[in-house]
PDB file of N, CA and C in Angstrom:
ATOM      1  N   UNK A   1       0.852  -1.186   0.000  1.00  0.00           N
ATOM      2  CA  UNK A   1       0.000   0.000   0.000  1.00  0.00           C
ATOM      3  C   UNK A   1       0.894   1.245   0.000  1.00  0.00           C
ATOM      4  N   UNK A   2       0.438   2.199  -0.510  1.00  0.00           N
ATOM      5  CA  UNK A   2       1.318   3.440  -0.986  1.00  0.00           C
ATOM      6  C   UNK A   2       0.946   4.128   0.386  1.00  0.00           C
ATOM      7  N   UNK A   3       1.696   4.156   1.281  1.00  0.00           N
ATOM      8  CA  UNK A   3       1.331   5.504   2.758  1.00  0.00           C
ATOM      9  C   UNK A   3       2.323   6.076   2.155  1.00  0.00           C
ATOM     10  N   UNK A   4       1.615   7.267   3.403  1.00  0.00           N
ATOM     11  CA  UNK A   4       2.365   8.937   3.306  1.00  0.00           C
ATOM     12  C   UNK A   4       1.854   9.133   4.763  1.00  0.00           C
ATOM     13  N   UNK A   5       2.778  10.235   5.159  1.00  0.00           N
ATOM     14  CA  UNK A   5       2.292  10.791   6.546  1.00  0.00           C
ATOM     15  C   UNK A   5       2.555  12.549   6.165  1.00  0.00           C
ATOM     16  N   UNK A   6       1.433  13.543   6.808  1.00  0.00           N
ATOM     17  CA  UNK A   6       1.649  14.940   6.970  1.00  0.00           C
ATOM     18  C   UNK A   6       1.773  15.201   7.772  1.00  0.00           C
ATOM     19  N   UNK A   7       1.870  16.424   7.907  1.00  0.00           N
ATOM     20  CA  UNK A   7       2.048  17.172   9.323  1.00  0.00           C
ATOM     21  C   UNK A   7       1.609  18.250   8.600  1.00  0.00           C
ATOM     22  N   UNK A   8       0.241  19.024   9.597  1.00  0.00           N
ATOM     23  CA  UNK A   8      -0.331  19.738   8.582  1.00  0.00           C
ATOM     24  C   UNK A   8      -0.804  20.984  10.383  1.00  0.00           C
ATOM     25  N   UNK A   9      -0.452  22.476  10.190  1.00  0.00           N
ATOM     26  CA  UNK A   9      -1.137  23.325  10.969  1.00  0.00           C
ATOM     27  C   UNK A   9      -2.522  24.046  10.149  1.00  0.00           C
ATOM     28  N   UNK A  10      -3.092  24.267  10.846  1.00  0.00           N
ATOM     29  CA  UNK A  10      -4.341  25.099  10.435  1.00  0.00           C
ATOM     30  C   UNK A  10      -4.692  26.261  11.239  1.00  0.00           C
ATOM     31  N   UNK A  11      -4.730  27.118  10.258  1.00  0.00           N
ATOM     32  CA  UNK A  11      -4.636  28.439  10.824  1.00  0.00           C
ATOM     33  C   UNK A  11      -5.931  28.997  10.579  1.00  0.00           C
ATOM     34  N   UNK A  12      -6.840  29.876  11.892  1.00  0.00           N
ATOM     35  CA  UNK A  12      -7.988  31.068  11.567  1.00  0.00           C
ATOM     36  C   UNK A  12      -9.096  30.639  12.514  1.00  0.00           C
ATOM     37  N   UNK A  13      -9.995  30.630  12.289  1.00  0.00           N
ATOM     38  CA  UNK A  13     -11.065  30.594  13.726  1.00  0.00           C
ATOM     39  C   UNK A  13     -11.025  28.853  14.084  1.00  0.00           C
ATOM     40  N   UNK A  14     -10.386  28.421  14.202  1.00  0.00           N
ATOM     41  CA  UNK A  14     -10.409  26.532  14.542  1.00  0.00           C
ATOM     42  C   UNK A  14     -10.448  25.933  15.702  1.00  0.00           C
ATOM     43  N   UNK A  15      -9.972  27.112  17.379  1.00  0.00           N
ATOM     44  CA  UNK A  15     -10.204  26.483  18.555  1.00  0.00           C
ATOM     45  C   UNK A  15     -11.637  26.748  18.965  1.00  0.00           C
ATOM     46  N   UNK A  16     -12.052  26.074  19.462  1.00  0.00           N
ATOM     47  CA  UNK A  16     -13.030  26.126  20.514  1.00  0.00           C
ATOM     48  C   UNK A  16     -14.031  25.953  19.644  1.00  0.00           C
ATOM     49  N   UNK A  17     -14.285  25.495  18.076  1.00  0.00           N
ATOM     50  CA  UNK A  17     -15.161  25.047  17.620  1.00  0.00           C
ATOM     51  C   UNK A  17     -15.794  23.498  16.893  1.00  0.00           C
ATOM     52  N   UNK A  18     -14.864  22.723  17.641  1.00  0.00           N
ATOM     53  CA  UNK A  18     -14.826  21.230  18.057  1.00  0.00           C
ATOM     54  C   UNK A  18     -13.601  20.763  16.768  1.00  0.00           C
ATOM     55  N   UNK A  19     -12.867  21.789  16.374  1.00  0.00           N
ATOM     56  CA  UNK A  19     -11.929  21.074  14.718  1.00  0.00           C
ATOM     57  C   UNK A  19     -11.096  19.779  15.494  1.00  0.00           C
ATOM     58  N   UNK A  20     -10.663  19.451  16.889  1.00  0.00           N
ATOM     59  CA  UNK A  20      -9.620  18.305  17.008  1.00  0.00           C
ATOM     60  C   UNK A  20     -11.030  17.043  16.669  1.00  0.00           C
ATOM     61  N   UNK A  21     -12.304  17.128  17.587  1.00  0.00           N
ATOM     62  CA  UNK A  21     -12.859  16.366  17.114  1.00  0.00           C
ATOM     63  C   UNK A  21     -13.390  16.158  15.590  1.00  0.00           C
ATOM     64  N   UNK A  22     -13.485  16.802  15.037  1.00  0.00           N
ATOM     65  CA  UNK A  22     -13.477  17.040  13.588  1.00  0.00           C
ATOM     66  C   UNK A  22     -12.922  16.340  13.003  1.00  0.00           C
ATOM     67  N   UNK A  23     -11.391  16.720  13.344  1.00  0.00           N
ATOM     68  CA  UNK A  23     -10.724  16.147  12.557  1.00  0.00           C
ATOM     69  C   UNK A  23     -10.172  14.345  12.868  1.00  0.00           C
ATOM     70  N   UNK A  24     -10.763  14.196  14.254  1.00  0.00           N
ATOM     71  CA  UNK A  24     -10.562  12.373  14.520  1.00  0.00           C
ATOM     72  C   UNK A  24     -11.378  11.999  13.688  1.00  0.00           C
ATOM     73  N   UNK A  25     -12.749  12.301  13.764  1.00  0.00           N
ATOM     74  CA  UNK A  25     -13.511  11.797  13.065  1.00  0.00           C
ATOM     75  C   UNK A  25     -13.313  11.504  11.926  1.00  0.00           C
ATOM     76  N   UNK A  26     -12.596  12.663  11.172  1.00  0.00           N
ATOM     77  CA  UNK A  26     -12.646  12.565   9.791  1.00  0.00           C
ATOM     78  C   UNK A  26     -11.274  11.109   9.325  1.00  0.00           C
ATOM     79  N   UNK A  27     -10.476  11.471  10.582  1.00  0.00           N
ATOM     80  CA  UNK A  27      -9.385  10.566  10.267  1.00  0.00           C
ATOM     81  C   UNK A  27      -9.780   8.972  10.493  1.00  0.00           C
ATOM     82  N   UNK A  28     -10.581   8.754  11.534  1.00  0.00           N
ATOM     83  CA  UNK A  28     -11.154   7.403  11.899  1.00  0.00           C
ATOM     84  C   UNK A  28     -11.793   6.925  10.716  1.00  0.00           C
ATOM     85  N   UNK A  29     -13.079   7.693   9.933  1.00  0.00           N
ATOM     86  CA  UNK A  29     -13.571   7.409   8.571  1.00  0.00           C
ATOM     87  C   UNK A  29     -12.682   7.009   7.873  1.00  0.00           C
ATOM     88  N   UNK A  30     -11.890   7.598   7.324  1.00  0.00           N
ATOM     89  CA  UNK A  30     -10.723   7.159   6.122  1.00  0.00           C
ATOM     90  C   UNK A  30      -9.232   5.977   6.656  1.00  0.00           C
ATOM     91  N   UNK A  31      -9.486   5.594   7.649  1.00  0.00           N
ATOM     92  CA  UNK A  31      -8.633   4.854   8.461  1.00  0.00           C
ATOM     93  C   UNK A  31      -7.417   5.563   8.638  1.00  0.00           C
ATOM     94  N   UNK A  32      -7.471   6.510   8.989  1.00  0.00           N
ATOM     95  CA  UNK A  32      -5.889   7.033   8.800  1.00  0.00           C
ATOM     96  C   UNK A  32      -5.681   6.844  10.621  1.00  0.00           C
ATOM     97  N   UNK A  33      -4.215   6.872  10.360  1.00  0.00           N
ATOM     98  CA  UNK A  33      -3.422   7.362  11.998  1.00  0.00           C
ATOM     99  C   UNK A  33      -2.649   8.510  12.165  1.00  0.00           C
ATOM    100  N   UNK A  34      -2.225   8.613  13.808  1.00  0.00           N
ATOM    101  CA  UNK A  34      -1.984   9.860  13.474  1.00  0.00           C
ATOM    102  C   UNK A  34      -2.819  10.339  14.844  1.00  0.00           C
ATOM    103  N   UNK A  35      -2.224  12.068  15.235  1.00  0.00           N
ATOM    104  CA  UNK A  35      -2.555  12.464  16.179  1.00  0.00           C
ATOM    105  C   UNK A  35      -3.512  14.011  15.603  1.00  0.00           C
ATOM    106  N   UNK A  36      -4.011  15.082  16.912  1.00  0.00           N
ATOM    107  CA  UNK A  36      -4.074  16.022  16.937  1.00  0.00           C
ATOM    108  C   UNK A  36      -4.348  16.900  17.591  1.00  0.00           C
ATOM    109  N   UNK A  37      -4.070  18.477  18.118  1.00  0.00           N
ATOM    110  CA  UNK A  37      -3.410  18.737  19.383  1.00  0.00           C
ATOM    111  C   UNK A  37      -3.759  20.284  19.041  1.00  0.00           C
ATOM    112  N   UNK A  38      -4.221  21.130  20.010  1.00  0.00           N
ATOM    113  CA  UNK A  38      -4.674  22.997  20.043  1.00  0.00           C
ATOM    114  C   UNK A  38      -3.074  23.430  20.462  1.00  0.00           C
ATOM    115  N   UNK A  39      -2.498  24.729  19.536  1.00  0.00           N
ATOM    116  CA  UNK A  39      -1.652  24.836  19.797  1.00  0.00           C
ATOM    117  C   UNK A  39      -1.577  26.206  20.596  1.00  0.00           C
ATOM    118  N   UNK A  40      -0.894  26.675  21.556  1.00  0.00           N
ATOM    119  CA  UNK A  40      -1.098  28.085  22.025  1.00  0.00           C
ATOM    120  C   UNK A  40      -1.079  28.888  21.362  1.00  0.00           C
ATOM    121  N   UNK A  41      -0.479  29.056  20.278  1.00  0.00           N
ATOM    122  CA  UNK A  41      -0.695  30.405  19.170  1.00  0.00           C
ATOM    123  C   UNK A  41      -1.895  30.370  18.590  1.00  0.00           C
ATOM    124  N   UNK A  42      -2.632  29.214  19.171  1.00  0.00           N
ATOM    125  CA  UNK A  42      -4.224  29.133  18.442  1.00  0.00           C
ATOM    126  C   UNK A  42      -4.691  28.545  17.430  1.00  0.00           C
ATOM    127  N   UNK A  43      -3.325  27.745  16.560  1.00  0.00           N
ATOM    128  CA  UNK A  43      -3.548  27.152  15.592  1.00  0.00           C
ATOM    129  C   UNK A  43      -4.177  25.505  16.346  1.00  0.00           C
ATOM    130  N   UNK A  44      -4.322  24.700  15.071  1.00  0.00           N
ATOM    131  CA  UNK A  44      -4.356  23.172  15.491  1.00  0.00           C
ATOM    132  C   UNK A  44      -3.194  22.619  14.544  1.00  0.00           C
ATOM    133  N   UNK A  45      -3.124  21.914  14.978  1.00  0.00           N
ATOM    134  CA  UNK A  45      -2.007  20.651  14.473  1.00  0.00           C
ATOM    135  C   UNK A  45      -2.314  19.547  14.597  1.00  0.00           C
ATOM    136  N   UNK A  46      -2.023  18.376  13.137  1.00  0.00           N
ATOM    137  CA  UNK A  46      -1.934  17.597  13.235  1.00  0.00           C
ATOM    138  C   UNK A  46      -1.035  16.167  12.227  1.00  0.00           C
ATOM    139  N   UNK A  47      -0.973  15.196  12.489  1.00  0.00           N
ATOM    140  CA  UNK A  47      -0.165  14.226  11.522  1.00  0.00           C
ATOM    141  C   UNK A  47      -1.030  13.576  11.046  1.00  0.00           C
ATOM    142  N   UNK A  48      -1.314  13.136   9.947  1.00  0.00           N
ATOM    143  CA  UNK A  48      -1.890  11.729   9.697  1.00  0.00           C
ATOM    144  C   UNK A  48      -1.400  10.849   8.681  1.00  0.00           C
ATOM    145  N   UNK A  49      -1.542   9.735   8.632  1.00  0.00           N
ATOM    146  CA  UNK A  49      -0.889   8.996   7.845  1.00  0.00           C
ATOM    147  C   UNK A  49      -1.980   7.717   7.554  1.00  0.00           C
ATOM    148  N   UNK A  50      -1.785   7.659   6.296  1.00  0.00           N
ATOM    149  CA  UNK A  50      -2.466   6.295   5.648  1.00  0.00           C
ATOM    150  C   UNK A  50      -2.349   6.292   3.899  1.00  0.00           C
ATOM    151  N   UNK A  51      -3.000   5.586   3.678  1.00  0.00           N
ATOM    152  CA  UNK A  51      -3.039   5.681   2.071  1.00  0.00           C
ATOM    153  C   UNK A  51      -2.891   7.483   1.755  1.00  0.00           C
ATOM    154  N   UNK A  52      -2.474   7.316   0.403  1.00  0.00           N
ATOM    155  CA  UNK A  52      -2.319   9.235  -0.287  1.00  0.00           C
ATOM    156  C   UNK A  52      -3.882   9.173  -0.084  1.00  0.00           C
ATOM    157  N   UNK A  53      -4.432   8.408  -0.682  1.00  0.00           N
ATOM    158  CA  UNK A  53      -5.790   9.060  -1.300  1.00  0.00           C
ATOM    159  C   UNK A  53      -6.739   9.356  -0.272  1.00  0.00           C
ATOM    160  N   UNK A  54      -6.513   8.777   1.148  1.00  0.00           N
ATOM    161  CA  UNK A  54      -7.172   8.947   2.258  1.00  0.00           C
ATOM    162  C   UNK A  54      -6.342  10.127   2.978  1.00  0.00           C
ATOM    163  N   UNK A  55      -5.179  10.208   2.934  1.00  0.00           N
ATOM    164  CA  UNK A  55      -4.613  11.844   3.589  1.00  0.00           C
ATOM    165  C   UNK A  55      -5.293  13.057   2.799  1.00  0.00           C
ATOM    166  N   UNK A  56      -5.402  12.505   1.443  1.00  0.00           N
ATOM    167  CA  UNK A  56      -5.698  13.823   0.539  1.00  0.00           C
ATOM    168  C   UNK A  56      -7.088  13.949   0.807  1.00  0.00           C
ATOM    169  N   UNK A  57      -7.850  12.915   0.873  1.00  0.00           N
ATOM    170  CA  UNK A  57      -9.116  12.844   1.335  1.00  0.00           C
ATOM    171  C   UNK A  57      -9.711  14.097   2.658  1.00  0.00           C
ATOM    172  N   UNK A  58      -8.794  13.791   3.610  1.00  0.00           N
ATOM    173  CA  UNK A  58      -8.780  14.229   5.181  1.00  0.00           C
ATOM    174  C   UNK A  58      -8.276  15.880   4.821  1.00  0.00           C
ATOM    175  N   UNK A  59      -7.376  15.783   3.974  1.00  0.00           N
ATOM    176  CA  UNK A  59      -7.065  17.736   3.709  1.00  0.00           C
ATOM    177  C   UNK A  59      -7.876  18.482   2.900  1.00  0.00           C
ATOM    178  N   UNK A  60      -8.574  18.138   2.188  1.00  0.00           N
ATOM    179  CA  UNK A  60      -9.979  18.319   2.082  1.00  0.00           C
ATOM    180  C   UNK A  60     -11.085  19.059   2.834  1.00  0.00           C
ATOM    181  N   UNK A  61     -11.060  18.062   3.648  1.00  0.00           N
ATOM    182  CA  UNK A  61     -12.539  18.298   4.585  1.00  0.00           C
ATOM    183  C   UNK A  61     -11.745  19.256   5.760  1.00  0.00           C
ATOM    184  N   UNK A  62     -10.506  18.840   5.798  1.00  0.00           N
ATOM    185  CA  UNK A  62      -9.928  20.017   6.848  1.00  0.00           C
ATOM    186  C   UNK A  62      -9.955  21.330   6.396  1.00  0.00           C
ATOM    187  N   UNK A  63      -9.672  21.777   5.132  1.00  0.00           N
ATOM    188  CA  UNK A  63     -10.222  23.043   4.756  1.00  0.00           C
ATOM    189  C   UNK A  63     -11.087  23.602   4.887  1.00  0.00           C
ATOM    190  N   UNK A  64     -12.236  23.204   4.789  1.00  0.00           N
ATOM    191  CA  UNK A  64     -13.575  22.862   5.055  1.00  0.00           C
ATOM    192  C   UNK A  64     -13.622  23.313   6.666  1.00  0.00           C
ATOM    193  N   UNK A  65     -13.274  22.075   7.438  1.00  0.00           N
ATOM    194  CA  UNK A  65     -13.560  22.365   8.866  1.00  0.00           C
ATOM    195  C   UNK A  65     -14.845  22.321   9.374  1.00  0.00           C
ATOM    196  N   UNK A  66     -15.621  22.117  11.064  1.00  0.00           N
ATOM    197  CA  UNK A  66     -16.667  21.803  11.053  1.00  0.00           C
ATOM    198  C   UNK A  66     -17.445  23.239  11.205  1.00  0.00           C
ATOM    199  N   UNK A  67     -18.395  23.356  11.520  1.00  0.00           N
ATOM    200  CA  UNK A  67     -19.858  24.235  11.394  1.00  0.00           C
ATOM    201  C   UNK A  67     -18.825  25.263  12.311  1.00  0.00           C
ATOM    202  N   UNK A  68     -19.175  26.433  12.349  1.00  0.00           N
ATOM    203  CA  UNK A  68     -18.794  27.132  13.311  1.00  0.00           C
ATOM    204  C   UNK A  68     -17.160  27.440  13.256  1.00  0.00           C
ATOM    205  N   UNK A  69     -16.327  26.713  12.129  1.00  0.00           N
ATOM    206  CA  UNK A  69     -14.657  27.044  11.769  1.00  0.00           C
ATOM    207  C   UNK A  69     -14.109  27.865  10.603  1.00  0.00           C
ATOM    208  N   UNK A  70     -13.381  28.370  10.740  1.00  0.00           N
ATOM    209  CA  UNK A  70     -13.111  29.903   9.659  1.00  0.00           C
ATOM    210  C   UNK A  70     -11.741  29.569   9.253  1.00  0.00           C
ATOM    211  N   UNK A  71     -11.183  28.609   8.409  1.00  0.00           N
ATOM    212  CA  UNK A  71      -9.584  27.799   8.142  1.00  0.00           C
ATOM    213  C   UNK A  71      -9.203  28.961   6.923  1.00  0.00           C
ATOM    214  N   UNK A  72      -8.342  30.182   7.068  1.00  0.00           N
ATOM    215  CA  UNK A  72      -7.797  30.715   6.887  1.00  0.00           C
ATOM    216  C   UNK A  72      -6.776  30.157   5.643  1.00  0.00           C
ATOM    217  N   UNK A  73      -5.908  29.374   6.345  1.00  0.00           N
ATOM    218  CA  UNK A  73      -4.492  29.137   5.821  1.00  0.00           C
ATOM    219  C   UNK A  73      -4.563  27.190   6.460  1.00  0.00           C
ATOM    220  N   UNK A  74      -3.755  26.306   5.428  1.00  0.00           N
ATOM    221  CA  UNK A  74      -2.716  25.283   6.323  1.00  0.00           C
ATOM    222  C   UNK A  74      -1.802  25.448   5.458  1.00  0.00           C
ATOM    223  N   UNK A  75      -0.562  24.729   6.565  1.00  0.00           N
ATOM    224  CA  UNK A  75       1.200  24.344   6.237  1.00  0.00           C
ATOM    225  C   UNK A  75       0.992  23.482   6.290  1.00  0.00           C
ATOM    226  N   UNK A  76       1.147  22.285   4.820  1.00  0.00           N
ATOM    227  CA  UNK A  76       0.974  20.987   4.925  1.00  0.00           C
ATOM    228  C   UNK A  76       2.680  20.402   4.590  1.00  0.00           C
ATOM    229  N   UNK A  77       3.375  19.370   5.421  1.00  0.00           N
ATOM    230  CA  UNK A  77       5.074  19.009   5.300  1.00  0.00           C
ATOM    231  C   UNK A  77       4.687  17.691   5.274  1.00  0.00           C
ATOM    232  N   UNK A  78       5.469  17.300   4.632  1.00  0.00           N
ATOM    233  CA  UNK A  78       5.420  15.512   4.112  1.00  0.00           C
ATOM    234  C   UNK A  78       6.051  15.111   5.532  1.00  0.00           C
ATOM    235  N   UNK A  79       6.226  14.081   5.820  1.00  0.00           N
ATOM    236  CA  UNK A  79       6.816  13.063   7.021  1.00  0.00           C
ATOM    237  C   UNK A  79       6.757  12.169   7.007  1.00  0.00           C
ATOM    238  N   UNK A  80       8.382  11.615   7.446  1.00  0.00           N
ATOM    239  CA  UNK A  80       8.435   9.975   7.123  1.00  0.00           C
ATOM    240  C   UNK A  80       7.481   9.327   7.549  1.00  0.00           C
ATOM    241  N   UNK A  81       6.979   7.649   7.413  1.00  0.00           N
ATOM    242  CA  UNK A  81       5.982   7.516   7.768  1.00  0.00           C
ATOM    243  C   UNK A  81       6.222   6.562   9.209  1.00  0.00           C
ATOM    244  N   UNK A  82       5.366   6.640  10.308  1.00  0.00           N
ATOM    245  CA  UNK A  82       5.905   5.891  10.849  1.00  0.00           C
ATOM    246  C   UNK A  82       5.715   4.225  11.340  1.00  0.00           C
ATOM    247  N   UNK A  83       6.574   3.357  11.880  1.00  0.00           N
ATOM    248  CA  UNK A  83       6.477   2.047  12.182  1.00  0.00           C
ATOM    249  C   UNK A  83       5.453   1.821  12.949  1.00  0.00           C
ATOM    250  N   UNK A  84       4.836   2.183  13.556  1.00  0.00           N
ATOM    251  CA  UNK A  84       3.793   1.855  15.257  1.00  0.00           C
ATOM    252  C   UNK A  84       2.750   2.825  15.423  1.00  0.00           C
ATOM    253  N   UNK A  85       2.408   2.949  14.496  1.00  0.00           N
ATOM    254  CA  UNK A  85       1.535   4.250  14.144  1.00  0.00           C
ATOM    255  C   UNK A  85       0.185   3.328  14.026  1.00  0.00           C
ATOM    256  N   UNK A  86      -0.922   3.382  14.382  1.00  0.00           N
ATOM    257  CA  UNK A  86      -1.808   2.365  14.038  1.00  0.00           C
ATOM    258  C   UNK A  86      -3.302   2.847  14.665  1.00  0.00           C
ATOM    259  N   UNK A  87      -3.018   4.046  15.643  1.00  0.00           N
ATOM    260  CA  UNK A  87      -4.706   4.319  16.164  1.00  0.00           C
ATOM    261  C   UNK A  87      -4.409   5.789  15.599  1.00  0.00           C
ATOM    262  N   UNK A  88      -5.337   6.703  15.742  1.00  0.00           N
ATOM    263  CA  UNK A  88      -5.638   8.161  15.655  1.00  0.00           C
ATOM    264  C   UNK A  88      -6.170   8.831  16.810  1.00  0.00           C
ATOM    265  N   UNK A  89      -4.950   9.739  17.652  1.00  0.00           N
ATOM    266  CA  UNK A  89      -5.691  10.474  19.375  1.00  0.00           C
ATOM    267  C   UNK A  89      -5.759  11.850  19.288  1.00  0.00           C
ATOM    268  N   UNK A  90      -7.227  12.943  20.472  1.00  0.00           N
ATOM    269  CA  UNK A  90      -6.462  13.914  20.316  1.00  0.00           C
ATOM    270  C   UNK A  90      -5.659  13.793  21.488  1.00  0.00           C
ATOM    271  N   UNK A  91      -4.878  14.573  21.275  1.00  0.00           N
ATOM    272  CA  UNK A  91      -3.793  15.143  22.012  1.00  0.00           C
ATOM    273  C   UNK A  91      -4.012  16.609  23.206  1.00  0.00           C
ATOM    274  N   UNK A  92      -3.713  16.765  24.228  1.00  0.00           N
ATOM    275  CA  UNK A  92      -4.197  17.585  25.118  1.00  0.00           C
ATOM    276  C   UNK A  92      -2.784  18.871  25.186  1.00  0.00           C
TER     277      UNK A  92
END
């Protein structure tokens, strides 16, 4: 299977309007793994990894974002992929 892993921030109205759950969800659907985490500058962050067509899938709908999210900008960086990678958490 062809994986890839990102590492992707999202920038603009995204805390406090449920985007980490958002975005498990979206990652659990497409089986991907991978974490995601509110950052103090206010952005979110996150990795995911699985098939291309399911990461590309997930950056998608992250643009998007859920009801109530205003996604400005993301920095999407390729990343190796990793060995033990196998559930999707958020991160606190």
């Amino acid at each position: 299977m062809d994986r890839t892993r990102v590492r992707v921030v999202v920038r603009g109205r995204v805390q406090g309007v449920g985007f980490r759950y958002f975005t498990q969800c979206t990652a659990r659907a497409l089986n991907l793994a991978g974490w995601v985490r509110n950052r103090a500058d206010g952005t979110v962050e996150a990795e995911l990894e699985g098939s291309a067509g399911a990461v590309e899938a997930a950056l998608d709908s992250l643009r998007l974002g859920p009801a109530g999210a205003e996604v400005k900008d993301m920095k999407i960086e390729k990343q190796p992929c990793s060995k033990n990678c196998q559930a999707f958490e958020v991160r606190v």
